[in-house]
Every structure is written in structure tokens, then in C-alpha cells.
Protein backbone atom coordinates (compact mmCIF):
# COMPACT_ATOMS: atom_id res chain seq x y z
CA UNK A 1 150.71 -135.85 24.20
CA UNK A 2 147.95 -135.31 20.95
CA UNK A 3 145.83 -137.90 20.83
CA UNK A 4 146.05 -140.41 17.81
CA UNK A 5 145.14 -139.70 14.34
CA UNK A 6 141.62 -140.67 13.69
CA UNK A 7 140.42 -142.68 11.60
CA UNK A 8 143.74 -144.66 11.87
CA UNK A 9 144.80 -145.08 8.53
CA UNK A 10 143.95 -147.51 6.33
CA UNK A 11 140.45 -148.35 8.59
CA UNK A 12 138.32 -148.56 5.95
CA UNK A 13 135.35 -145.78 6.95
CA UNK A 14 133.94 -145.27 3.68
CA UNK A 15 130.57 -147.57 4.65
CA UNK A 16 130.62 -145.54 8.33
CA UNK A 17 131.03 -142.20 6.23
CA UNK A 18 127.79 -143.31 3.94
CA UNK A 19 125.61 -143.92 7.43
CA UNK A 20 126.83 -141.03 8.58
CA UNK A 21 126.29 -139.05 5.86
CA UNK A 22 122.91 -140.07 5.91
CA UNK A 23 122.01 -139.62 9.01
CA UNK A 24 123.50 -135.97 9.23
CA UNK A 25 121.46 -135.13 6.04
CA UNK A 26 118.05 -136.50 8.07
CA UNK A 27 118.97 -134.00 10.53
CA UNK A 28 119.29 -130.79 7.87
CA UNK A 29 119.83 -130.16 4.34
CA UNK A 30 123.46 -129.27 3.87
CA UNK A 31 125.97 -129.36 0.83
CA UNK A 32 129.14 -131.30 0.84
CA UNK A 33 131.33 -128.78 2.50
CA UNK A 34 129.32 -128.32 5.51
CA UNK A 35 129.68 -132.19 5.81
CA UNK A 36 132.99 -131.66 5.88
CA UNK A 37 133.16 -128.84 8.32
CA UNK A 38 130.72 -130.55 10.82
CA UNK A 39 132.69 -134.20 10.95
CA UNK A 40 136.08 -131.58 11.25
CA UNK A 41 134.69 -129.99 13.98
CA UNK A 42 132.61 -133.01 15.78
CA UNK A 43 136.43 -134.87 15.41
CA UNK A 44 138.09 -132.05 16.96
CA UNK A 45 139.66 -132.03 13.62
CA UNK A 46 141.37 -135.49 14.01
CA UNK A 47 139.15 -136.55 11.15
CA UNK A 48 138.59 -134.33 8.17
CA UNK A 49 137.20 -136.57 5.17
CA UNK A 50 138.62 -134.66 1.60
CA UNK A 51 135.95 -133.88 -0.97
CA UNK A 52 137.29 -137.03 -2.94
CA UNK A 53 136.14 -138.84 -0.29
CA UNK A 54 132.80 -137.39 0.57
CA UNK A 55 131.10 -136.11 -3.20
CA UNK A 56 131.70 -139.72 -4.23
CA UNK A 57 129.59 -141.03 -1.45
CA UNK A 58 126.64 -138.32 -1.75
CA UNK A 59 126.89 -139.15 -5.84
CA UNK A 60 126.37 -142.84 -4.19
CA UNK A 61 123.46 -142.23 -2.02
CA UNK A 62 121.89 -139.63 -4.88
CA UNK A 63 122.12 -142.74 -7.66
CA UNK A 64 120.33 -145.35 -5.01
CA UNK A 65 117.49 -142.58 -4.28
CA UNK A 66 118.19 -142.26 -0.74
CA UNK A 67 118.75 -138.65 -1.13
CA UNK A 68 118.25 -135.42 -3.54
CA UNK A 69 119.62 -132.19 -4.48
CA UNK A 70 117.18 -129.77 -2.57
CA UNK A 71 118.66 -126.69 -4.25
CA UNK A 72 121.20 -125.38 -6.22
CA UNK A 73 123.19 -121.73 -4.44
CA UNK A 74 125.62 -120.09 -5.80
CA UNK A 75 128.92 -121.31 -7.09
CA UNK A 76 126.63 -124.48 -8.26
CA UNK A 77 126.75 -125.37 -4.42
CA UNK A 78 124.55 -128.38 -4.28
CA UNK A 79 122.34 -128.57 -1.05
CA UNK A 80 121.21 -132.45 -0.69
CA UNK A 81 118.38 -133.71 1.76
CA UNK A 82 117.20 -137.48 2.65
CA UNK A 83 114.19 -138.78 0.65
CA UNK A 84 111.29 -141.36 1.72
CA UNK A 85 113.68 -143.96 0.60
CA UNK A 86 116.29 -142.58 2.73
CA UNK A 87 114.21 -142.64 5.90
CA UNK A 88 113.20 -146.03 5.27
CA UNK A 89 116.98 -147.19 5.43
CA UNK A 90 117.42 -144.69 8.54
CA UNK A 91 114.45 -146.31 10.41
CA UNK A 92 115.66 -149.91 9.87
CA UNK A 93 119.31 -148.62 10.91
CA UNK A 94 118.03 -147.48 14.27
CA UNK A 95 115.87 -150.76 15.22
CA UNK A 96 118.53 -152.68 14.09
CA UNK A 97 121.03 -150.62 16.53
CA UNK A 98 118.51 -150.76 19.29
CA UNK A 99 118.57 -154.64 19.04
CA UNK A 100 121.65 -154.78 18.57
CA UNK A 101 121.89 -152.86 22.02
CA UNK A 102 120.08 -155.71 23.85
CA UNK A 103 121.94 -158.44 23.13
CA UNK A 104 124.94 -156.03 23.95
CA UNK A 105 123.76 -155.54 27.11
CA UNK A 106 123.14 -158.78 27.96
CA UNK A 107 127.18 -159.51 27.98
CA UNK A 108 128.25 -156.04 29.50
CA UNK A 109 125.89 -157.20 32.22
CA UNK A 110 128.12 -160.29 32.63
CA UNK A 111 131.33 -158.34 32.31
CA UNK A 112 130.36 -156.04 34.78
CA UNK A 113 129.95 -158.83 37.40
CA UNK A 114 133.25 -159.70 36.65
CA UNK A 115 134.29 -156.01 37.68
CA UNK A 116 134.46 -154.51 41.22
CA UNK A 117 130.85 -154.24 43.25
CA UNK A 118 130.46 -151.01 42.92
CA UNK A 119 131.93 -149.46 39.46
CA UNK A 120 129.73 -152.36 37.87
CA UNK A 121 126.94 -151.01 39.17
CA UNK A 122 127.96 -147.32 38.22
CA UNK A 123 128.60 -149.11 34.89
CA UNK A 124 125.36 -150.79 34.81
CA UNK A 125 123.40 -148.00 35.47
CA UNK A 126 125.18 -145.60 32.94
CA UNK A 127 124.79 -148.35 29.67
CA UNK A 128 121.29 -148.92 31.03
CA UNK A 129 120.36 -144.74 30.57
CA UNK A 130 122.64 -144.59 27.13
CA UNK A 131 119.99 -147.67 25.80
CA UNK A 132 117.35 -145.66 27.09
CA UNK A 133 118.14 -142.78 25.61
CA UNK A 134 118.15 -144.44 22.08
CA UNK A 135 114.92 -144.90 22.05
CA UNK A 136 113.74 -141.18 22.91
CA UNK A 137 112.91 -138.85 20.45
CA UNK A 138 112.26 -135.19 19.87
CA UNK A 139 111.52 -133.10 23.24
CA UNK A 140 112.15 -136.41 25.02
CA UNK A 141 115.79 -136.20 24.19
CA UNK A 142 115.59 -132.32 24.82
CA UNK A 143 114.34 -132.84 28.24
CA UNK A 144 116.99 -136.19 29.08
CA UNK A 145 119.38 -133.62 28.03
CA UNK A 146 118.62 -131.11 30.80
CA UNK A 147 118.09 -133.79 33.36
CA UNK A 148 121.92 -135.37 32.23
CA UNK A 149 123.32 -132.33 32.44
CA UNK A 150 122.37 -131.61 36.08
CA UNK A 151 123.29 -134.91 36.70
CA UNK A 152 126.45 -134.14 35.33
CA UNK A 153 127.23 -130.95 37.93
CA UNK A 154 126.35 -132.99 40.91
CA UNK A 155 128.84 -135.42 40.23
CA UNK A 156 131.51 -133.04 39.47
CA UNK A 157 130.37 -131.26 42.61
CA UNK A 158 131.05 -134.73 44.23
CA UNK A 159 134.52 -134.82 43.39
CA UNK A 160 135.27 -131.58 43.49
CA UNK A 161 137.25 -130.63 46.83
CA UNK A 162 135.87 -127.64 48.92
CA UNK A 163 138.12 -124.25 49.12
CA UNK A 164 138.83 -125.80 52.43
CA UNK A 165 140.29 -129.11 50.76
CA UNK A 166 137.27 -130.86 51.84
CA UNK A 167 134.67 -133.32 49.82
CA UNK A 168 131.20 -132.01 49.50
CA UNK A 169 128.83 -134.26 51.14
């Protein structure tokens, strides 16, 4: 069965596509098309946003000042990066997110002791490391990464039978 279109139609992503847009531009300088290509392939091409979507919102963003053409290639292919401005916005979206996060937390904690003993405690302890996480930065990130992904194997290990159709211990 393929999984379901995405965005469903008629969702109304264009404000999501400006954040987004933003936020992948704070990352690297890219044109409009690589956009494109990295939300195709980030979507597992369920989502691919058309150019009459996308140039509109990076005209949007230009005209506020929250970003700039860095460069011109060839073809006229406009490379765009985030100004001052643009960081400004980006910093108040991510404390505003990370509050946000609290008060989310604060109910999932109550939800989860509505849930059975144990997967509320797996639960717990998995939104507790994604709000950490948000608030990491740099080599921080790099190193959670690393320390995730072994994570990661051990668990599969877990529940992963043995060649002799035994759980590891």
C-alpha cells in the first residue's frame, strides 16, 4: 500500500513552506531548484512544491529583507541566503518552539499516565531527549547524533532474534 499523498490537498502549507524555506536557506545558500530537490527528496517525493509555488515565496521573503540574492550563476540562476533580519525571525522561531515544547510536555506527561506503565515511560523518556535535543547546537548535535545512533543498534539488537531464534539478552 503507498502511503498517502503529502501535503493532503488543499492543507494550506504555503506559511510552513515560508519557515521552511527559511530555515533551509540559514543552513546554506541555495537557489530555488535545489529547494525543490531537497523538500522532494526529504518527502520521499510525496511532496514536491512547483516553482509557482516556491519563487513566489523567496520573492516574499526577498521584499521583507529576510533574505538576499548571494549570487547570480549561469542561466540567471539566483542563489539566495538569510540576512541579519532573517536570523532575527529564525531565533525568535526556535524559542518560541522550545516553549512551546514545555507546555507540550506538560500534557504528554499526563497522557502518558493514562498509557500502559511501561511504554509511558519509554514514551517519556524519548519526548524528554527530542526536547533536549532542541536546544543543542553545533558539535553538540553532532555528538547526540553518534550517541542516538548507537542507541539505535542496541535496541534493534534487542529485538532482533538470534540465528538460533533466540532474544539477545
Amino acid at each position: 500500500m503507498s502511503p498517502p499523498p503529502f501535503p493532503p490537498h488543499g492543507s494550506g502549507l504555503k506559511g510552513f513552506l515560508k519557515v521552511h524555506i527559511l530555515h533551509t536557506l540559514a543552513k546554506k545558500p541555495r537557489s530555488g531548484y535545489e529547494i525543490i530537490a531537497e523538500i522532494k527528496e526529504k518527502t520521499e517525493e510525496r511532496w514536491i512544491p512547483s516553482k509557482g509555488a516556491v519563487y513566489p515565496v523567496l520573492s516574499s521573503l526577498e521584499r521583507e529583507g529576510l533574505i538576499r540574492v548571494k549570487s547570480v550563476g549561469a542561466r540567471s540562476k539566483r542563489i539566495y541566503h538569510v540576512t541579519a533580519d532573517g536570523f532575527k525571525i529564525i531565533d525568535g522561531m526556535r524559542k518560541h518552539m522550545q516553549d512551546m515544547n514545555k507546555h507540550i510536555g506538560m500534557v504528554h506527561n499526563l497522557i502518558l499516565d493514562e498509557i500502559e506503565e511501561n511504554e509511558g515511560e519509554i514514551g517519556r523518556l524519548a519526548f524528554d531527549i527530542r526536547s533536549t535535543t532542541l536546544q543543542l547546537e553545533g558539535r553538540q548535535k553532532q555528538a547526540t547524533a553518534k550517541i542516538l545512533s548507537e542507541c539505535l543498534s542496541k535496541l534493534q539488537k534487542l529485538s532482533t532474534p538470534k540465528i538460533q531464534g533466540k532474544r539477545n539478552d
